[in-house]
C-alpha atoms as a PDB file:
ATOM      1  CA  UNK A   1     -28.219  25.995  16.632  1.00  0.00           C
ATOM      2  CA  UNK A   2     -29.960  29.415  15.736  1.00  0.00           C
ATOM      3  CA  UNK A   3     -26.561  30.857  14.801  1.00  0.00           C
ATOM      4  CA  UNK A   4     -25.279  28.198  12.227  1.00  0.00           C
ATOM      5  CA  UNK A   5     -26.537  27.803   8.628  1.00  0.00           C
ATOM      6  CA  UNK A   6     -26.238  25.175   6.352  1.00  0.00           C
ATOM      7  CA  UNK A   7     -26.212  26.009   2.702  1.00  0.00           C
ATOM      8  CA  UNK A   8     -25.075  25.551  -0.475  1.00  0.00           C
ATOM      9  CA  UNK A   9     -21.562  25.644  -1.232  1.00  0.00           C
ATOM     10  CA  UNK A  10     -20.068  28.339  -4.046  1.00  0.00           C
ATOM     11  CA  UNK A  11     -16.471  29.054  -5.408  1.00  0.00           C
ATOM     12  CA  UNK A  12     -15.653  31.574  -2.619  1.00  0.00           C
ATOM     13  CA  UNK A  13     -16.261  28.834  -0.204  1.00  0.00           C
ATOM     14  CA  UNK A  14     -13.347  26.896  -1.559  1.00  0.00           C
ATOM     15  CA  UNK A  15     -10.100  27.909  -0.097  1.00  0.00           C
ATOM     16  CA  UNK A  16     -11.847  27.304   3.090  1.00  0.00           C
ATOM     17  CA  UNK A  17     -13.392  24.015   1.855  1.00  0.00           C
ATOM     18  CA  UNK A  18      -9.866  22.941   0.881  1.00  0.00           C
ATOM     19  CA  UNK A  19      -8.162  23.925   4.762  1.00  0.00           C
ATOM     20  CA  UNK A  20     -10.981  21.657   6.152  1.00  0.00           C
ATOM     21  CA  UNK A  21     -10.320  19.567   3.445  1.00  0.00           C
ATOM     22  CA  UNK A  22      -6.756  18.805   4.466  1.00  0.00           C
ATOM     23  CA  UNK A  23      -7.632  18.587   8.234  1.00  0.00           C
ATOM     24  CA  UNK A  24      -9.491  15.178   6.892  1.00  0.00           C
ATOM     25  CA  UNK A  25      -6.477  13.856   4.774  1.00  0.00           C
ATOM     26  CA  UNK A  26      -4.633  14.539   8.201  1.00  0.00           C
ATOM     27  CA  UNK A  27      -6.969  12.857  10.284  1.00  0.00           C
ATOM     28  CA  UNK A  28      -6.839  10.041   8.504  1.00  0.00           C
ATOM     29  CA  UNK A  29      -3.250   9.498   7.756  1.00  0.00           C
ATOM     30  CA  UNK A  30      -2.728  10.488  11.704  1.00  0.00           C
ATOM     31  CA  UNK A  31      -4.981   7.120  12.484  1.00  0.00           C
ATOM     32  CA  UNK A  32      -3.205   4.813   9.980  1.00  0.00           C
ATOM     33  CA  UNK A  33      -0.467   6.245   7.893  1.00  0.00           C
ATOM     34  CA  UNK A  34      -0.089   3.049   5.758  1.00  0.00           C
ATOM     35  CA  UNK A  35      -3.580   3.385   4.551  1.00  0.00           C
ATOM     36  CA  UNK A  36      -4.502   6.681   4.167  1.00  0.00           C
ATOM     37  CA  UNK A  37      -1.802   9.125   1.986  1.00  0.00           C
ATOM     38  CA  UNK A  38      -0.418  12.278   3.769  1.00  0.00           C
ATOM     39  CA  UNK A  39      -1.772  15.629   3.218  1.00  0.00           C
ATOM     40  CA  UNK A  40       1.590  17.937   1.523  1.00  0.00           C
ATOM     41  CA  UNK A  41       1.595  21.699   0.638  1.00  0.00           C
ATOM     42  CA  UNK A  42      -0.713  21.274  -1.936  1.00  0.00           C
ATOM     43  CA  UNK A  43      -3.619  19.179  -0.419  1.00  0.00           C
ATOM     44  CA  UNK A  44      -5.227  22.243   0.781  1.00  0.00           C
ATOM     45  CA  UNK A  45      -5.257  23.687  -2.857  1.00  0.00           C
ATOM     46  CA  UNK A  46      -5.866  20.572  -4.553  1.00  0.00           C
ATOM     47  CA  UNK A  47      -8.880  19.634  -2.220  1.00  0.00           C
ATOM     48  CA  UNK A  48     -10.633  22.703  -3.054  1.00  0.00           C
ATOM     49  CA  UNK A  49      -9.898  23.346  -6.675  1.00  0.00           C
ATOM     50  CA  UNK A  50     -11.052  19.403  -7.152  1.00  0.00           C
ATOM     51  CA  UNK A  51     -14.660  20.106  -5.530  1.00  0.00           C
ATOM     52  CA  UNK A  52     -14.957  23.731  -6.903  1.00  0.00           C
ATOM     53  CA  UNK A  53     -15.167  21.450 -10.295  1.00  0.00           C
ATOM     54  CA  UNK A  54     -18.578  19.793  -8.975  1.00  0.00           C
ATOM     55  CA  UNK A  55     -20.461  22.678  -7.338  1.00  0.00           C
ATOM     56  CA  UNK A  56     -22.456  22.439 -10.733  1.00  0.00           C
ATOM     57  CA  UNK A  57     -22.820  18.825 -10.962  1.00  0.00           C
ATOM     58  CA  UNK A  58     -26.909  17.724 -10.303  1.00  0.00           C
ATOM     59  CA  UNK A  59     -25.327  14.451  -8.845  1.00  0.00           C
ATOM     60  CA  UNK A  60     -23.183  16.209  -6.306  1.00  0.00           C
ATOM     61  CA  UNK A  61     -24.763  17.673  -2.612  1.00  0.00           C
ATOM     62  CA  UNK A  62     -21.422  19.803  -1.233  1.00  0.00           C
ATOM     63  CA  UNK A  63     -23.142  21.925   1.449  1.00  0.00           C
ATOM     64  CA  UNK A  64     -21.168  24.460   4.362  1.00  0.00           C
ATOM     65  CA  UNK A  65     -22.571  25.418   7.550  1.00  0.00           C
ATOM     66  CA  UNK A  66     -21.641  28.909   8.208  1.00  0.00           C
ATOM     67  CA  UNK A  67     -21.588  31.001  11.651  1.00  0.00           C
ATOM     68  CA  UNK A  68     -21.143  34.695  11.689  1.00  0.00           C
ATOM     69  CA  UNK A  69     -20.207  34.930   7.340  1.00  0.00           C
ATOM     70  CA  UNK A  70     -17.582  31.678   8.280  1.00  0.00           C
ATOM     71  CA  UNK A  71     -17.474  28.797   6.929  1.00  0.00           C
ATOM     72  CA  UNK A  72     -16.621  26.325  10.130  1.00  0.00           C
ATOM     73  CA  UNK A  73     -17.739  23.033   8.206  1.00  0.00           C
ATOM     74  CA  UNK A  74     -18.638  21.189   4.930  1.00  0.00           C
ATOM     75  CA  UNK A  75     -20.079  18.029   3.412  1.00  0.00           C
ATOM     76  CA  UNK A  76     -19.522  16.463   0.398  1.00  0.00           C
ATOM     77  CA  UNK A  77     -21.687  13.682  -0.887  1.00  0.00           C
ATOM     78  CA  UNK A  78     -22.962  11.919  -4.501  1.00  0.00           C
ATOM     79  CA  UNK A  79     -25.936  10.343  -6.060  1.00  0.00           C
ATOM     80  CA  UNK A  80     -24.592   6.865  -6.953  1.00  0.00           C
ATOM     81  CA  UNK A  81     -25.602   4.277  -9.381  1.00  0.00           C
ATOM     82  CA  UNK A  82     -25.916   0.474  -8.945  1.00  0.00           C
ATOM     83  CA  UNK A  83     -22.360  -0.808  -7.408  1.00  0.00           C
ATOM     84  CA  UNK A  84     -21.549  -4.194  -8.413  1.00  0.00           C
ATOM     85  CA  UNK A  85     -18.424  -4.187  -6.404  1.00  0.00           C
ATOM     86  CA  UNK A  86     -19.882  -2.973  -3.042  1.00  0.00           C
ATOM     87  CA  UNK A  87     -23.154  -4.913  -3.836  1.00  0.00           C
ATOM     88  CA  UNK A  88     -26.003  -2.716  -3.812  1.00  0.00           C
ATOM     89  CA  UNK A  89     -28.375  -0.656  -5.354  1.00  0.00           C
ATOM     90  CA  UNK A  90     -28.859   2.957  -6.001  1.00  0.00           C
ATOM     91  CA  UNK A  91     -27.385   5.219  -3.541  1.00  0.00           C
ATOM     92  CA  UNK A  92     -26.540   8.679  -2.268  1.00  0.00           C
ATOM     93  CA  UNK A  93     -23.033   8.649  -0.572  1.00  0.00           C
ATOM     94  CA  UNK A  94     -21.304  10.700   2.048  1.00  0.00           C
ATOM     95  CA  UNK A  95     -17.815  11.244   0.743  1.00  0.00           C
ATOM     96  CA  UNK A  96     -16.961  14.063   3.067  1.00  0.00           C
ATOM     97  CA  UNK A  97     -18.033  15.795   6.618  1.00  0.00           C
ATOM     98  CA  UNK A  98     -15.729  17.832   8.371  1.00  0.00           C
ATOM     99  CA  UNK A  99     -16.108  20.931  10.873  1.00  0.00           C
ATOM    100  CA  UNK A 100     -13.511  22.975  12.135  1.00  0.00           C
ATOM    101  CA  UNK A 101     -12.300  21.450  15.495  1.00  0.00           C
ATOM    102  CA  UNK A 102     -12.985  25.283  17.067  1.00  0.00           C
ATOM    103  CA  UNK A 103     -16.466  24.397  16.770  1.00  0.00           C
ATOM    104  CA  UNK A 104     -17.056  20.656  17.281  1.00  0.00           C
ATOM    105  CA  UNK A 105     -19.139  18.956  20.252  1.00  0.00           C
ATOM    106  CA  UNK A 106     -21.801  22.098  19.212  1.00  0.00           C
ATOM    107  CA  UNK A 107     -24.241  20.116  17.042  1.00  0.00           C
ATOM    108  CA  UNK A 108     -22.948  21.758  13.491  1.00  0.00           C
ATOM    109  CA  UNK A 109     -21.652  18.115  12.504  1.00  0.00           C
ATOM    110  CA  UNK A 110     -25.008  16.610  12.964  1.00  0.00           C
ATOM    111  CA  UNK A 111     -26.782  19.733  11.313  1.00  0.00           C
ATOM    112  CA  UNK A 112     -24.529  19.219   8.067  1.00  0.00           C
ATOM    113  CA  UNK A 113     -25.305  15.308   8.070  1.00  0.00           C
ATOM    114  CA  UNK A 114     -29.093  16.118   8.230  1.00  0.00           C
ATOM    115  CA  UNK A 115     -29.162  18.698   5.411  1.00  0.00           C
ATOM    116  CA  UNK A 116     -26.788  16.156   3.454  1.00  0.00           C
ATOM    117  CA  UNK A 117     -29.451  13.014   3.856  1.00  0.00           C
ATOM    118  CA  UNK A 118     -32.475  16.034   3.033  1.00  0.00           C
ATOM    119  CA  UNK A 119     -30.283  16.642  -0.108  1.00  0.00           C
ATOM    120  CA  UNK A 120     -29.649  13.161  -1.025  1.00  0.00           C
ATOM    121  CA  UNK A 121     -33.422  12.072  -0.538  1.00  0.00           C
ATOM    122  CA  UNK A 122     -35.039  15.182  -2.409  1.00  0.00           C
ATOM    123  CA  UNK A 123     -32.577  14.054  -5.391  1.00  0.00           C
ATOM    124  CA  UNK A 124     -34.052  10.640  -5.546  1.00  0.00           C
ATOM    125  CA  UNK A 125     -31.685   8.519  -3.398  1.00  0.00           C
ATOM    126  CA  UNK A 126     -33.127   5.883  -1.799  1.00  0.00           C
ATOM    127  CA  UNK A 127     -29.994   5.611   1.142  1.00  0.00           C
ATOM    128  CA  UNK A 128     -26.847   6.891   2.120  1.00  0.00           C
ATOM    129  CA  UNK A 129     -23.723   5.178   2.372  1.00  0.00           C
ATOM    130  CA  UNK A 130     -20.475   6.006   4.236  1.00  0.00           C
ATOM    131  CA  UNK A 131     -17.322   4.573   4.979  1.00  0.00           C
ATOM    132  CA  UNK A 132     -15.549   5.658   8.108  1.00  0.00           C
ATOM    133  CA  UNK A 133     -11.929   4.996   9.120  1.00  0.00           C
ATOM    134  CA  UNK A 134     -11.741   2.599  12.010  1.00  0.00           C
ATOM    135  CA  UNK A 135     -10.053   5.043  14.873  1.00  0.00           C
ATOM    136  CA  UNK A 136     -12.381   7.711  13.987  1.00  0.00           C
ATOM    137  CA  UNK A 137     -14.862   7.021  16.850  1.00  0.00           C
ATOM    138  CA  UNK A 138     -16.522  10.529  16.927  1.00  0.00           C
ATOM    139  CA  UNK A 139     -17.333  10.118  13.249  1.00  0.00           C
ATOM    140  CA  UNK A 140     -19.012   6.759  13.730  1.00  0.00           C
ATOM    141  CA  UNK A 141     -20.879   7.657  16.980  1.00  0.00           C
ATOM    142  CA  UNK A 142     -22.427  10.628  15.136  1.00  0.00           C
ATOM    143  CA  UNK A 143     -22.992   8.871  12.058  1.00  0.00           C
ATOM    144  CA  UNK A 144     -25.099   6.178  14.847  1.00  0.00           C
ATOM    145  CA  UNK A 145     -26.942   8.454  16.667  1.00  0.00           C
ATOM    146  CA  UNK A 146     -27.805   9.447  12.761  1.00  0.00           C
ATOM    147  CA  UNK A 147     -29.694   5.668  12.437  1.00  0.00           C
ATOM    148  CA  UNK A 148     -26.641   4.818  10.516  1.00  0.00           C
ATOM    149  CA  UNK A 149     -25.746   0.864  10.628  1.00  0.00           C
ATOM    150  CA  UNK A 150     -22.636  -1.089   9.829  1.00  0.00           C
ATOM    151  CA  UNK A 151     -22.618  -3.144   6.830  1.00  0.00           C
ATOM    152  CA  UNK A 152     -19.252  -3.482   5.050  1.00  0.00           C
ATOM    153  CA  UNK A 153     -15.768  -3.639   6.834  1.00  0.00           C
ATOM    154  CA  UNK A 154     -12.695  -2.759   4.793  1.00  0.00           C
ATOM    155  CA  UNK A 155      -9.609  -4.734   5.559  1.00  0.00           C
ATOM    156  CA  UNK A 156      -6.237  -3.923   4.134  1.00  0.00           C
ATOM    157  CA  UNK A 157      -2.818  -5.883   3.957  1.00  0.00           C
ATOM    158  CA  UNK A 158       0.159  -3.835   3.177  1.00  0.00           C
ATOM    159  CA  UNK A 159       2.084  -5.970   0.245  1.00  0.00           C
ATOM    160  CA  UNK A 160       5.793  -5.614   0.847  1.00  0.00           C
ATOM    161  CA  UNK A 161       8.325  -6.654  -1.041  1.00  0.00           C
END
């Protein structure tokens, strides 16, 4: 896409980072509200003060693809260390990917994952990780058509009193 640019992120991208931000929260809590934690007034804030805190971390990739000076989409993603719990090695991971649902189906999504992996392999990783929620179907068709593979499933039982 000729009229979409992916590039770094800075503190004016923010405010916009945090709106897409809170779409995610809402996605997820929409799919299974007992695992994932509603978005409230101040998600959107929140979101995007929280990442504006990394922009100058080496370890951190949070890149925004841009059309016409807007920001329609963002990824956020980390150089990892070895995980003893998830039981592996060295890692980058994809924490975030989001893009404006104005603009989906258009190839941004894909663009952003691409530039993310670049990111993560120019800064030494030797994979990338995700986790996906299970109803997200788009997500995990994209992140497959990426050469993505499943490897870990996260179950969760709700303890009750």
């Amino acid at each position: 896409m000729a009229d979409v640019r992916i590039r770094g992120a800075t503190a004016a991208d923010m405010s916009t980072i945090g709106r897409l931000g809170a779409l995610l929260v809402r996605l997820h809590h929409e799919l299974d509200p007992q695992r994932f934690i509603p978005a409230t007034s101040g998600t959107q804030n929140a979101y995007g003060s929280y990442l504006g805190t990394l922009l100058d971390d080496p370890r951190i990739v949070i890149l925004v693809a841009e059309r016409d000076g807007e920001v329609i989409g963002y990824t956020y993603a980390g150089l990892e260390g070895t995980d003893y719990m998830a039981l592996r090695g060295p890692a980058g991971a994809l924490y975030d990917i989001v893009v404006d649902p104005a603009h989906r189906q258009q190839g941004v999504g894909r663009m952003l994952l691409d530039a993310t992996i670049k990111a993560l392999k120019d800064r030494g990783a030797p994979r990338v990780v995700l986790s996906t929620a299970e109803g997200n179907e788009s997500a995990q068709h994209l992140f497959a058509s990426a050469g993505f593979r499943r490897t870990m499933i996260e179950m969760t039982r709700e303890l009750e009193d």
